[in-house]
C-alpha atoms as a PDB file:
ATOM      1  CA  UNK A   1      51.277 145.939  90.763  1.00  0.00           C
ATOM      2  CA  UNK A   2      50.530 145.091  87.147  1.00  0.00           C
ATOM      3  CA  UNK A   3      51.540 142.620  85.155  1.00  0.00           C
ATOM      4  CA  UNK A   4      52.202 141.249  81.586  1.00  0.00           C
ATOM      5  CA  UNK A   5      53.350 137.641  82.714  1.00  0.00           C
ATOM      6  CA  UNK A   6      52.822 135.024  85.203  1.00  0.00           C
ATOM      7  CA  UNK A   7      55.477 136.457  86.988  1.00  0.00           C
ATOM      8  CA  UNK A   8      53.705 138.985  88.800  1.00  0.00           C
ATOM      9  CA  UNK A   9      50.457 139.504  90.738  1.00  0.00           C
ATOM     10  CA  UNK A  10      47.124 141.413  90.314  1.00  0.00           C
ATOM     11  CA  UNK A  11      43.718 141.606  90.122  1.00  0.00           C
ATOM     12  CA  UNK A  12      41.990 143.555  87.278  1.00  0.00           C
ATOM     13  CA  UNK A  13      40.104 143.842  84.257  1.00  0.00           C
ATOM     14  CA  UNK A  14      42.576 144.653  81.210  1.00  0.00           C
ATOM     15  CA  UNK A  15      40.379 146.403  78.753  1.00  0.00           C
ATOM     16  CA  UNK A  16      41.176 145.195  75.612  1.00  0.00           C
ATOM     17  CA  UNK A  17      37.956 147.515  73.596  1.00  0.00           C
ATOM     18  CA  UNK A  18      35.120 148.919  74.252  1.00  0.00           C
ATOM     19  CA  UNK A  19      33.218 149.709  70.979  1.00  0.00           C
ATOM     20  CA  UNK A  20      29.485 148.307  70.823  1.00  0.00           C
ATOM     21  CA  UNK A  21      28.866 146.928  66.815  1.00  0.00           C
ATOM     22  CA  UNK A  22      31.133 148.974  65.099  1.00  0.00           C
ATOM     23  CA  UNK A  23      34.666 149.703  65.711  1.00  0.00           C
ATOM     24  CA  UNK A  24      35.771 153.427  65.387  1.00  0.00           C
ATOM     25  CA  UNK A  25      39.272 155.094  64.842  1.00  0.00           C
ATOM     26  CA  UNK A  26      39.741 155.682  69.148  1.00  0.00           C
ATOM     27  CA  UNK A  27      38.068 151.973  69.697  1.00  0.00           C
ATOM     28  CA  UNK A  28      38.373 148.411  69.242  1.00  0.00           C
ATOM     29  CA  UNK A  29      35.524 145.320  69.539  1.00  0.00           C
ATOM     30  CA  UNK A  30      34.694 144.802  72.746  1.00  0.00           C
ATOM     31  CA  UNK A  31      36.692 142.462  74.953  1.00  0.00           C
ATOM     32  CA  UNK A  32      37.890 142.055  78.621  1.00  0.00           C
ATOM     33  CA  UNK A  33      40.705 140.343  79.920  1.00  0.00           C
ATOM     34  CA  UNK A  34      40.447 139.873  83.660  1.00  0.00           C
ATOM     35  CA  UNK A  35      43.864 139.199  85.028  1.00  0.00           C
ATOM     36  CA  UNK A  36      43.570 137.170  88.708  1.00  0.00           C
ATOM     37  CA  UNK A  37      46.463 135.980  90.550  1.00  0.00           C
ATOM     38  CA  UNK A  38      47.976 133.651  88.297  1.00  0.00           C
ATOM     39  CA  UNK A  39      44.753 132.896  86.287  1.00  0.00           C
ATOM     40  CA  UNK A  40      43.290 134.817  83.176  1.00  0.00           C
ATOM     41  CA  UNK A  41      39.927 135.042  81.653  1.00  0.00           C
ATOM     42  CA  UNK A  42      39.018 136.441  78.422  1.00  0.00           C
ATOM     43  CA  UNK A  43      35.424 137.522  77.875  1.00  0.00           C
ATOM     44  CA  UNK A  44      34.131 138.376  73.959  1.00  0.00           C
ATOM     45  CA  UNK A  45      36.741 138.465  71.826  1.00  0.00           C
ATOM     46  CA  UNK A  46      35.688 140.657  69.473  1.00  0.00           C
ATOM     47  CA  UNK A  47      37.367 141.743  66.101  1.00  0.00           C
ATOM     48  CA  UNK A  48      40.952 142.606  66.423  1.00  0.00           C
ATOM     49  CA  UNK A  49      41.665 141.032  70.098  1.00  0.00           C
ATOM     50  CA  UNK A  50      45.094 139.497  69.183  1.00  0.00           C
ATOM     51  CA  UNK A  51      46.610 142.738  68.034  1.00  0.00           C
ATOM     52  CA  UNK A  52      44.741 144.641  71.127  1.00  0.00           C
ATOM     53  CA  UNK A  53      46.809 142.072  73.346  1.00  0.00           C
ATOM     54  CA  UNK A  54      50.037 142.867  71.805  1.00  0.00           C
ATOM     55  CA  UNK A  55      48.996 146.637  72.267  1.00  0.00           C
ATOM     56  CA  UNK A  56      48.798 145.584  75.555  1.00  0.00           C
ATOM     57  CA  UNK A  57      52.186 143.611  76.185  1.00  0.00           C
ATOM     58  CA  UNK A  58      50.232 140.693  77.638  1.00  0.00           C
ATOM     59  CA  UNK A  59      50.661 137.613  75.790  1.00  0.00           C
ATOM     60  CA  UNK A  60      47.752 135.156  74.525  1.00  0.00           C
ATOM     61  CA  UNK A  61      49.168 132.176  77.097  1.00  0.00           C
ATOM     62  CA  UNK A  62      48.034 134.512  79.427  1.00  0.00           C
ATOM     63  CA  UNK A  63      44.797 133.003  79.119  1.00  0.00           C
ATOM     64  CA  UNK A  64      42.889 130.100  80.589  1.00  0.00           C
ATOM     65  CA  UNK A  65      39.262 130.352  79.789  1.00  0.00           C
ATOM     66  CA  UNK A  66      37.418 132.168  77.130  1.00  0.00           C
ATOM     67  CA  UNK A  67      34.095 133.520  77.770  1.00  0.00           C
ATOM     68  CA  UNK A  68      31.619 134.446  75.300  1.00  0.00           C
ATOM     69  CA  UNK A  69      28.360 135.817  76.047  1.00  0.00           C
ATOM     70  CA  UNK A  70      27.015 135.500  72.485  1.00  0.00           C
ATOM     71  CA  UNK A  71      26.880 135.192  69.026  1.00  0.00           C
ATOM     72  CA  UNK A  72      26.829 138.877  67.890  1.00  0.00           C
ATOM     73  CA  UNK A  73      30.367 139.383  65.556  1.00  0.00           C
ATOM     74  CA  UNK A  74      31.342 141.741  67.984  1.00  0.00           C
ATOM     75  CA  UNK A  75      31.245 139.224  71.181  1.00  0.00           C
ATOM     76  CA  UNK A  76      33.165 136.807  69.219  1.00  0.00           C
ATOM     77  CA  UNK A  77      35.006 137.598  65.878  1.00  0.00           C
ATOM     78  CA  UNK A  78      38.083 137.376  67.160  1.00  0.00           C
ATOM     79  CA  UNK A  79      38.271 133.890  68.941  1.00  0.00           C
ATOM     80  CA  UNK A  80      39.568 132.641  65.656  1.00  0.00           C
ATOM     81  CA  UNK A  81      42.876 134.720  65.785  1.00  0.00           C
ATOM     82  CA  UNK A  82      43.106 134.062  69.820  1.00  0.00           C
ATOM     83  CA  UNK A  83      42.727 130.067  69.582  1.00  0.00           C
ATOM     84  CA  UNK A  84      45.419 130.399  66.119  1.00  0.00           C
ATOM     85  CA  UNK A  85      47.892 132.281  67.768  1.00  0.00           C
ATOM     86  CA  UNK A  86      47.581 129.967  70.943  1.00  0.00           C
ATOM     87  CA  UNK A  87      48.472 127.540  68.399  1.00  0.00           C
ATOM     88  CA  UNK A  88      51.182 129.189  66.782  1.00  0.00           C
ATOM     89  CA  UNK A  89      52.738 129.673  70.231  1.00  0.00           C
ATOM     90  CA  UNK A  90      52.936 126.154  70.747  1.00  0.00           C
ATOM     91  CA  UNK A  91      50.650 126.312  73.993  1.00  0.00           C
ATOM     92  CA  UNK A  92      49.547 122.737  75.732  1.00  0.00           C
ATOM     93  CA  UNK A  93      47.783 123.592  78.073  1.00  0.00           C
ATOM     94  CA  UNK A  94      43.650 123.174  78.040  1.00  0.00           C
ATOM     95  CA  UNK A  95      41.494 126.435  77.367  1.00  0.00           C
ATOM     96  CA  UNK A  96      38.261 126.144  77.858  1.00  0.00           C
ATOM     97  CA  UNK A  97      35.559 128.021  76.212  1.00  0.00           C
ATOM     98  CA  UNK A  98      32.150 128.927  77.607  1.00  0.00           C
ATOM     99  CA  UNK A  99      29.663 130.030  75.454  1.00  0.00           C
ATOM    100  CA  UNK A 100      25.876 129.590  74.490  1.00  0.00           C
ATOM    101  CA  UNK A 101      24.506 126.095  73.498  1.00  0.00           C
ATOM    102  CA  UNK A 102      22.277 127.522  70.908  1.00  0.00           C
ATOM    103  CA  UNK A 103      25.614 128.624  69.441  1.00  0.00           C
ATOM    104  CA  UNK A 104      27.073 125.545  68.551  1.00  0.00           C
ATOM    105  CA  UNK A 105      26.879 126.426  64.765  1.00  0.00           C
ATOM    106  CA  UNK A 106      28.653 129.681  64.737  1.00  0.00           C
ATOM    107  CA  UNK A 107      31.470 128.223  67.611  1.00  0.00           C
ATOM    108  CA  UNK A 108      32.546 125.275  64.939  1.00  0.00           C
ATOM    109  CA  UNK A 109      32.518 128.231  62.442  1.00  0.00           C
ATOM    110  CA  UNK A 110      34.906 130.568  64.374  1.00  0.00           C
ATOM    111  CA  UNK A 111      36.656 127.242  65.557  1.00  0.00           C
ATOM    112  CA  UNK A 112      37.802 126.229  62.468  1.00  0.00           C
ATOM    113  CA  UNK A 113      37.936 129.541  60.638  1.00  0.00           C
ATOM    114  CA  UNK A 114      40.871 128.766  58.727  1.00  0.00           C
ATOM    115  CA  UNK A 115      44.057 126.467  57.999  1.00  0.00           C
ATOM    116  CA  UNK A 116      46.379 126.355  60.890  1.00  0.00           C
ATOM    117  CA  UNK A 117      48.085 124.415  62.810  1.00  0.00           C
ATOM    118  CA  UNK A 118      45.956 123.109  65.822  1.00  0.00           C
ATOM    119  CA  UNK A 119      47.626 122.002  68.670  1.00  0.00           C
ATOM    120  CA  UNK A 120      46.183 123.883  71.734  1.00  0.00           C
ATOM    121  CA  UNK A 121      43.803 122.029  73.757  1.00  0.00           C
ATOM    122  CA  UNK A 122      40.634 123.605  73.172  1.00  0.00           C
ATOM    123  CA  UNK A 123      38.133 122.738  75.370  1.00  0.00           C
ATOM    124  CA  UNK A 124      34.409 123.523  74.477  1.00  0.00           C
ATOM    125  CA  UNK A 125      31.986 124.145  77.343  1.00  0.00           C
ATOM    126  CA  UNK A 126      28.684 124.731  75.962  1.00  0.00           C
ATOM    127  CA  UNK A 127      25.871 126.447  78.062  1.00  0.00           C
ATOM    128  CA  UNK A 128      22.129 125.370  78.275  1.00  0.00           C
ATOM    129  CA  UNK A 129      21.242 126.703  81.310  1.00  0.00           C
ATOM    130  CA  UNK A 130      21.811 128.831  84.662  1.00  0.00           C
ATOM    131  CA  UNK A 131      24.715 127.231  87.145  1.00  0.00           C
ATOM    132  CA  UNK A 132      28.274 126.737  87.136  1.00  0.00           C
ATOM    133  CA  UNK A 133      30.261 126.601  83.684  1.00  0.00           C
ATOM    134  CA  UNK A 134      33.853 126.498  84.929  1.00  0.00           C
ATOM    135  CA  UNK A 135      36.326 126.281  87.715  1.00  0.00           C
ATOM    136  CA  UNK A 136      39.611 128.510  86.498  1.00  0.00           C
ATOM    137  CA  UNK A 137      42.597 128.250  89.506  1.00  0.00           C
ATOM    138  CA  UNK A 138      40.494 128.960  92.666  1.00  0.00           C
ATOM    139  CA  UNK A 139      37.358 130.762  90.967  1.00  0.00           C
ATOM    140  CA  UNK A 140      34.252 129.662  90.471  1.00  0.00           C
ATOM    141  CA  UNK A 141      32.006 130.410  87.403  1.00  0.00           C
ATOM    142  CA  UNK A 142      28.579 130.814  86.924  1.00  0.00           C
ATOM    143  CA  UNK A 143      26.981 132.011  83.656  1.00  0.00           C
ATOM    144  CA  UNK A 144      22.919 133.217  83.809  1.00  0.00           C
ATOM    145  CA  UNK A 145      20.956 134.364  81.346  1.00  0.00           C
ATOM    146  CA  UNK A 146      20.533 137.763  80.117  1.00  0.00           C
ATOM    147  CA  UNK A 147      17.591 139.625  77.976  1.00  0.00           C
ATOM    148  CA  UNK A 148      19.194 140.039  74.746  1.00  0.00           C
ATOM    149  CA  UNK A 149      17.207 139.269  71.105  1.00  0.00           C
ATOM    150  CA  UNK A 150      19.399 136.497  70.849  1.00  0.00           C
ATOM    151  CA  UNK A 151      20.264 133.932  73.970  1.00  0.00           C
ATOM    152  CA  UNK A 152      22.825 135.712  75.880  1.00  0.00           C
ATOM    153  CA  UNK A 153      24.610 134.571  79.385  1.00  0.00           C
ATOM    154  CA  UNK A 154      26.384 136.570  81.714  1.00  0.00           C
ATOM    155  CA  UNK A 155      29.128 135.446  83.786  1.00  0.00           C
ATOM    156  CA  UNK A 156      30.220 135.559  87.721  1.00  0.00           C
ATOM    157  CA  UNK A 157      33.824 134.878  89.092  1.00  0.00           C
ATOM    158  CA  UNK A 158      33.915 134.017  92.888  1.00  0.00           C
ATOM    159  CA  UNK A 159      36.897 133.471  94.834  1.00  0.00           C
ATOM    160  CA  UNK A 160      36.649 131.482  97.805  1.00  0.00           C
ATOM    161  CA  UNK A 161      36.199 132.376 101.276  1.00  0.00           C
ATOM    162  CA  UNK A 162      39.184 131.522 103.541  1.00  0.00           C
ATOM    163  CA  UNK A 163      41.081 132.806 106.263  1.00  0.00           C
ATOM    164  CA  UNK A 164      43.767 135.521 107.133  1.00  0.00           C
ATOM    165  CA  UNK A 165      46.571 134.772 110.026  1.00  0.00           C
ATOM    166  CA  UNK A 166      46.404 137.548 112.320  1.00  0.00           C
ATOM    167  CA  UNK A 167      50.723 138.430 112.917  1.00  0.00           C
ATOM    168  CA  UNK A 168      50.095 140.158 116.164  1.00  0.00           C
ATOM    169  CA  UNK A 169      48.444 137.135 117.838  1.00  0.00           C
ATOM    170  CA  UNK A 170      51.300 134.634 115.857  1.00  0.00           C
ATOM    171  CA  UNK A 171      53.699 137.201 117.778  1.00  0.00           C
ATOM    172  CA  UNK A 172      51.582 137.180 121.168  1.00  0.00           C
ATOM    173  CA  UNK A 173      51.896 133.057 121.519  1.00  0.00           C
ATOM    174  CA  UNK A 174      55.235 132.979 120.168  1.00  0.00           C
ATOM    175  CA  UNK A 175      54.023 131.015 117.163  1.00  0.00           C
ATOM    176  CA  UNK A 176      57.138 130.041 115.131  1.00  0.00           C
ATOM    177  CA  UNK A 177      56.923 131.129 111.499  1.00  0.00           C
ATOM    178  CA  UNK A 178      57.955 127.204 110.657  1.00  0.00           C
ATOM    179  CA  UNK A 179      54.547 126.405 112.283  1.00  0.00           C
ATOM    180  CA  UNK A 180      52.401 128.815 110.520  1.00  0.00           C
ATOM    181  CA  UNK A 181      51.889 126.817 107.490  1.00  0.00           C
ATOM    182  CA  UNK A 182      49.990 124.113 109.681  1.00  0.00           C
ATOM    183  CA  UNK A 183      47.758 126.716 110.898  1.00  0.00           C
ATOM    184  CA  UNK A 184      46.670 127.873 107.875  1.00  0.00           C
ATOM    185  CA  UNK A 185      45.628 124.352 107.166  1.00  0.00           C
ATOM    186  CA  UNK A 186      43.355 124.051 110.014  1.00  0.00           C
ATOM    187  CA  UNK A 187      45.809 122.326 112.347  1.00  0.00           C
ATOM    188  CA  UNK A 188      46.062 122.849 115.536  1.00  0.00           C
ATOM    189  CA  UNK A 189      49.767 122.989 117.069  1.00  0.00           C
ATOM    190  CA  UNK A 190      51.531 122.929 120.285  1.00  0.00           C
ATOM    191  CA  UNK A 191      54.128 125.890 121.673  1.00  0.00           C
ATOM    192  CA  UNK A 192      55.902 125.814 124.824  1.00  0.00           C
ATOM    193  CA  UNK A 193      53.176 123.708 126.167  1.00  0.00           C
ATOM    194  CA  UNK A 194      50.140 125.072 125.105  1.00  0.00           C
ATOM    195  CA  UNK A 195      47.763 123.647 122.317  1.00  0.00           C
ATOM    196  CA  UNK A 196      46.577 126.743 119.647  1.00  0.00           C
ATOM    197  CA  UNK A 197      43.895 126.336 117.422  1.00  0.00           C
ATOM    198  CA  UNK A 198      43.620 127.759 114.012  1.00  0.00           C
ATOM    199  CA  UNK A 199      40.787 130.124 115.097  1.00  0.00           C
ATOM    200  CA  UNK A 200      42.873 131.572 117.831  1.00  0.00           C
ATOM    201  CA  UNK A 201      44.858 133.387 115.402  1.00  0.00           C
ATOM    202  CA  UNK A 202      42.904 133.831 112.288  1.00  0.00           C
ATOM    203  CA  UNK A 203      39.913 136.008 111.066  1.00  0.00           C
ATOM    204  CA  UNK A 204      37.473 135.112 108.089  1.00  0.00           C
ATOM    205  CA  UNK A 205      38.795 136.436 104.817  1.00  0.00           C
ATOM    206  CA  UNK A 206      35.981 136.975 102.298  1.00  0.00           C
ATOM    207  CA  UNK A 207      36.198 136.010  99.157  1.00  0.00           C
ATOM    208  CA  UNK A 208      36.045 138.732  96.124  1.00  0.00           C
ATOM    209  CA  UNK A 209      34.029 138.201  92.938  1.00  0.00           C
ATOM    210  CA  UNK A 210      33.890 139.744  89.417  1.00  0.00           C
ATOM    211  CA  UNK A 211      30.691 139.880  87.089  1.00  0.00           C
ATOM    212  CA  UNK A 212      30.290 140.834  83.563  1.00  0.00           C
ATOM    213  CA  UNK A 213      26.801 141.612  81.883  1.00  0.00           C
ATOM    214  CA  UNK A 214      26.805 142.501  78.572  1.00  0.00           C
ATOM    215  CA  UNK A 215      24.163 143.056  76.163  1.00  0.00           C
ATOM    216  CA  UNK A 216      21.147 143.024  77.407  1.00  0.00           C
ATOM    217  CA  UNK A 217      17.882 144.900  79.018  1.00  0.00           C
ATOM    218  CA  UNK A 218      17.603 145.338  82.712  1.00  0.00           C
ATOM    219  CA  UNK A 219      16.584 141.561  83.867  1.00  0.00           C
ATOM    220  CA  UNK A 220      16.283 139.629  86.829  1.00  0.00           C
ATOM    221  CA  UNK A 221      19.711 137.445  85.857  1.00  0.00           C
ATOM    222  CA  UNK A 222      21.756 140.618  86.119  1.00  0.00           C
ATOM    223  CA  UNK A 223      20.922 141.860  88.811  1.00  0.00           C
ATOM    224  CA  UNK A 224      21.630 138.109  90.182  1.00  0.00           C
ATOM    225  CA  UNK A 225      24.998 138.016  89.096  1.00  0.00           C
ATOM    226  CA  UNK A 226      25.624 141.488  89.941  1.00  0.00           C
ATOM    227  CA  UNK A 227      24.809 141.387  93.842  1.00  0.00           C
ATOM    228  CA  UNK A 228      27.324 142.069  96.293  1.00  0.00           C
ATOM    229  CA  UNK A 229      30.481 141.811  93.704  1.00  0.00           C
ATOM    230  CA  UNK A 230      33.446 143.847  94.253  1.00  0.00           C
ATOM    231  CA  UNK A 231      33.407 144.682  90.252  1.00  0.00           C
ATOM    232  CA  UNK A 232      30.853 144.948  87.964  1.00  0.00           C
ATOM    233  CA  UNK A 233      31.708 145.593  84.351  1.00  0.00           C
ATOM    234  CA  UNK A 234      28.361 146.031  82.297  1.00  0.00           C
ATOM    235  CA  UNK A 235      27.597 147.154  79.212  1.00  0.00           C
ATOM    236  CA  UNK A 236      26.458 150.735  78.333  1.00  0.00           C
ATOM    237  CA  UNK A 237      25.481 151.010  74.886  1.00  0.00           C
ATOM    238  CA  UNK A 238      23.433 154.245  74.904  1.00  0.00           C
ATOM    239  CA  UNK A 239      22.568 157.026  77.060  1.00  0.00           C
ATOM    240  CA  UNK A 240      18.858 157.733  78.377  1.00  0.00           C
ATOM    241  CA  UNK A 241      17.983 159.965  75.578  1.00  0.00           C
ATOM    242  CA  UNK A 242      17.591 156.857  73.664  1.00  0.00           C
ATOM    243  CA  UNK A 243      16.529 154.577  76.314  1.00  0.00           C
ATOM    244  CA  UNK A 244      13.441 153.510  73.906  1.00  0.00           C
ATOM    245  CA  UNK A 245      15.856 152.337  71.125  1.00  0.00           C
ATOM    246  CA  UNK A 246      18.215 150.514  74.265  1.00  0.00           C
ATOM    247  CA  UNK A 247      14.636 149.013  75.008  1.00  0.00           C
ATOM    248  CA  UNK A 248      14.214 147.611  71.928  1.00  0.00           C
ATOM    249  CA  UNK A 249      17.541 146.523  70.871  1.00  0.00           C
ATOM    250  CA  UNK A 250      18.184 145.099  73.745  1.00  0.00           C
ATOM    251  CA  UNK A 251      20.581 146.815  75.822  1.00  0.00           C
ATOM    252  CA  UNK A 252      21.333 149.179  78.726  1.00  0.00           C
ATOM    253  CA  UNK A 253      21.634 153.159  79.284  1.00  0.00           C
ATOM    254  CA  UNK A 254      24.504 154.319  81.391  1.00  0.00           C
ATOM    255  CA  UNK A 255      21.732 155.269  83.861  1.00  0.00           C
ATOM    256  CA  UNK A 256      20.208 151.575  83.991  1.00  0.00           C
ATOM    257  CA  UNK A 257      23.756 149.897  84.557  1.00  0.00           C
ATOM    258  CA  UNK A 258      24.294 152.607  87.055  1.00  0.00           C
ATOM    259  CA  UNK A 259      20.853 151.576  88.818  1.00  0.00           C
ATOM    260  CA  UNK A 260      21.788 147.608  88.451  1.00  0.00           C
ATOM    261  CA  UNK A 261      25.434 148.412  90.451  1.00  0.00           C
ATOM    262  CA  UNK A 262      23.226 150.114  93.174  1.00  0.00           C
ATOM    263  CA  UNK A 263      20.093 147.892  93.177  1.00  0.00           C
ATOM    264  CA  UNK A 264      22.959 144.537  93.390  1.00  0.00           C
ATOM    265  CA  UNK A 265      25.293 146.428  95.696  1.00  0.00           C
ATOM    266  CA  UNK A 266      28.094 146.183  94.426  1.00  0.00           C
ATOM    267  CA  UNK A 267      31.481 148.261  94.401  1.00  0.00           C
ATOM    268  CA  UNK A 268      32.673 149.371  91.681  1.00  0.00           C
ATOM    269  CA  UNK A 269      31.259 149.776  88.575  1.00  0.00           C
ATOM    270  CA  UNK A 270      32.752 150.353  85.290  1.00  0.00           C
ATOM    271  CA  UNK A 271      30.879 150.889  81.957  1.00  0.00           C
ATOM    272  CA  UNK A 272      31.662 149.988  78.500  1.00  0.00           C
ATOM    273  CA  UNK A 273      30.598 149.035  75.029  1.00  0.00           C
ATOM    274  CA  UNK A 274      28.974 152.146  73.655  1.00  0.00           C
ATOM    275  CA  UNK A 275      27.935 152.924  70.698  1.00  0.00           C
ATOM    276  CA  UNK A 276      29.443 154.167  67.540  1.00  0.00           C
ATOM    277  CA  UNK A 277      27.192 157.603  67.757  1.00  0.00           C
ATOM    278  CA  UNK A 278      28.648 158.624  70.326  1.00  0.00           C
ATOM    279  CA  UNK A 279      32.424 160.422  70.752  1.00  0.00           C
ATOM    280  CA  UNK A 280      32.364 161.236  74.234  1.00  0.00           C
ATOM    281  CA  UNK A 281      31.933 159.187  77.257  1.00  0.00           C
ATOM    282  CA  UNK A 282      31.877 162.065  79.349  1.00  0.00           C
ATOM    283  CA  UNK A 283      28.028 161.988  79.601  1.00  0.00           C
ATOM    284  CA  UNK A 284      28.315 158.118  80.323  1.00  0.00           C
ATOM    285  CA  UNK A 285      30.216 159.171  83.231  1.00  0.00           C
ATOM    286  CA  UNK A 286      27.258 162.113  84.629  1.00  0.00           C
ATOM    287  CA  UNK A 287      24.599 159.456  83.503  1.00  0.00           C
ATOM    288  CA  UNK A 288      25.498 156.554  85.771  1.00  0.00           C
ATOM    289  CA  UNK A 289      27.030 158.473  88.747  1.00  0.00           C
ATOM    290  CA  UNK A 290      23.953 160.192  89.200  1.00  0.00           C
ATOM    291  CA  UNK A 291      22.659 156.680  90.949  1.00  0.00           C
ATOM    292  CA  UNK A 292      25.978 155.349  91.971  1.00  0.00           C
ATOM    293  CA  UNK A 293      28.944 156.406  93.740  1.00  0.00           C
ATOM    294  CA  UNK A 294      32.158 154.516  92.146  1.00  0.00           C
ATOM    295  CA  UNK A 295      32.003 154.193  88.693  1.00  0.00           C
ATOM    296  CA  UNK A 296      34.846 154.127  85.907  1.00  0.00           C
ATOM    297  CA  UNK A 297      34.220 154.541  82.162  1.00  0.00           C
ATOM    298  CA  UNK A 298      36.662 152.187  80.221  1.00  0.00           C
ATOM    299  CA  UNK A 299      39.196 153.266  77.672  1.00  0.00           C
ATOM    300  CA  UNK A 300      40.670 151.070  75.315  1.00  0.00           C
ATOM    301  CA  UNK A 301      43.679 149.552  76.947  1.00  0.00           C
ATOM    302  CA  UNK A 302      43.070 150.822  80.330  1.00  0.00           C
ATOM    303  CA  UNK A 303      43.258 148.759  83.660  1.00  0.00           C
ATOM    304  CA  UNK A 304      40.614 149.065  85.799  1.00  0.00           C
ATOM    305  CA  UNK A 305      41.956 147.233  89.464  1.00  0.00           C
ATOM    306  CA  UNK A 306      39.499 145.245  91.633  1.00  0.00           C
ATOM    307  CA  UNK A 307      39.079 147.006  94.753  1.00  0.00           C
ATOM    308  CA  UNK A 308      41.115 145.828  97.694  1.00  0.00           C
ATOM    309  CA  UNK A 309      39.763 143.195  99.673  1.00  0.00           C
ATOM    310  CA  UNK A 310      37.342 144.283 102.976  1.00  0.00           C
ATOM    311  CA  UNK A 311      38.569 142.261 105.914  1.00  0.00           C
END
């Protein structure tokens, strides 16, 4: 199911724009809301994020942790209007925001943008190197960096391995459901007798993982973050007619991000941020499924689901 509250449960990426430098009439900044359980992270708020939230019906307290790759306006113009209207909706709880160290400057800046009222708990989390940057609910994240001509950091999300009860061996030992709860904890109980241990009626549950890598050339750091995820969202500026001016601004062809989802393994890949000169994502469709199997081209406002869990 979807979801534009806290009330309800899901696990995907809420595409919030997916125009590279400029905006154009069909699409917004860039900027990615992944929705997870009862968690949300924002990554690059570009320009015009608040309104491209309302758009949405999903409402700025729907976010816990900001993420911001780097310090090009359209990664980050519109953190001013998020952390304001957090403000203006009397939120209390902490945000934190990840973003790079060398940054600091232009973070204050967008910061304190303007005169407002500011009451949110705003947490800075400044990044000067590869590792963990945050823990939001149950998922981990790790930022590494990119090849961009500024510094640039791309981010992982990693849930937790754990376990899933198994109902037809509950059944088989006439396990009562009041009991349940204590295997899942890693007790061991006793019925009619007989001592069962957790692992006699459970089976490892893997845990599923999101990265992001936007701007930059193919590196060693994506293709780190990228490996084994269930959904990669990357950038895909241009198309490989113009992989020599990709090369040297720093950024991807559909092709290359379609070659980093199958070099890492992963899932599902879906592209975004392209550039003004093109009006068609069609070809950024051909492009990268010519090297990978399951790839989605993102639309402003779509919702592109991480895939079901593999038991």
């Amino acid at each position: 199911p979807l979801r534009s509250d806290r009330g309800l449960s899901a696990r995907e990426i809420v595409v919030l724009g997916t125009a590279a430098q400029v905006p154009t009439r069909d699409r917004a900044h860039n900027a990615l809301l992944l929705l997870w359980d009862e968690v949300g992270v924002l990554f690059d708020p570009g320009e015009g994020t608040q309104r491209q939230l309302t758009i949405a019906g999903i409402s700025a307290g729907r976010i816990d942790q900001v993420c911001i790759t780097h310090f090009h306006g359209d990664h980050c113009l519109g953190l001013p209007g998020i952390v304001q209207r957090m403000a203006l909706d009397r939120r209390e709880a902490p945000v934190g925001v990840s973003y790079p160290a060398t940054g600091e400057e232009y973070y204050q800046r967008l910061r304190h943008a303007s005169v407002f009222d500011d009451r949110t708990p705003i947490v800075p989390a400044p990044i000067a190197a590869a590792g963990p940057v945050a823990r939001v609910g149950e998922l981990s994240v790790r930022a590494r960096p990119l090849d961009h001509p500024i510094e640039t950091y791309g981010y992982r999300l990693d849930e937790p391995d754990g376990w899933r009860m198994v109902p037809e061996r509950l059944d088989a030992l006439g396990v009562p459901g009041r009991e349940v709860g204590r295997l899942q904890r890693g007790e061991a109980i006793e019925v009619a007798g007989r001592w069962i241990e957790p692992d006699e009626v459970r089976v490892p549950r893997p845990g599923q993982s999101v990265a992001v890598v936007m701007d930059t050339r193919p590196c060693p750091g994506a293709i780190d973050l990228a490996r084994g995820a269930d959904l990669l969202v990357s950038e895909a500026t241009f198309l490989e007619s113009e992989a020599d001016l990709a090369r040297l601004a720093g950024h991807l062809t559909a092709r290359q991000a379609g070659e980093l989802a199958a070099e890492a393994g992963v899932r599902r890949l879906a592209l975004t941020h392209f550039s003004q000169r093109y009006p068609d994502t069609e070809p950024f469709l051909e492009e990268a499924s010519a090297v990978f199997d399951d790839v989605v081209v993102a639309a402003d406002l779509a919702r592109i689901p991480v895939p079901p869990r593999i038991e």
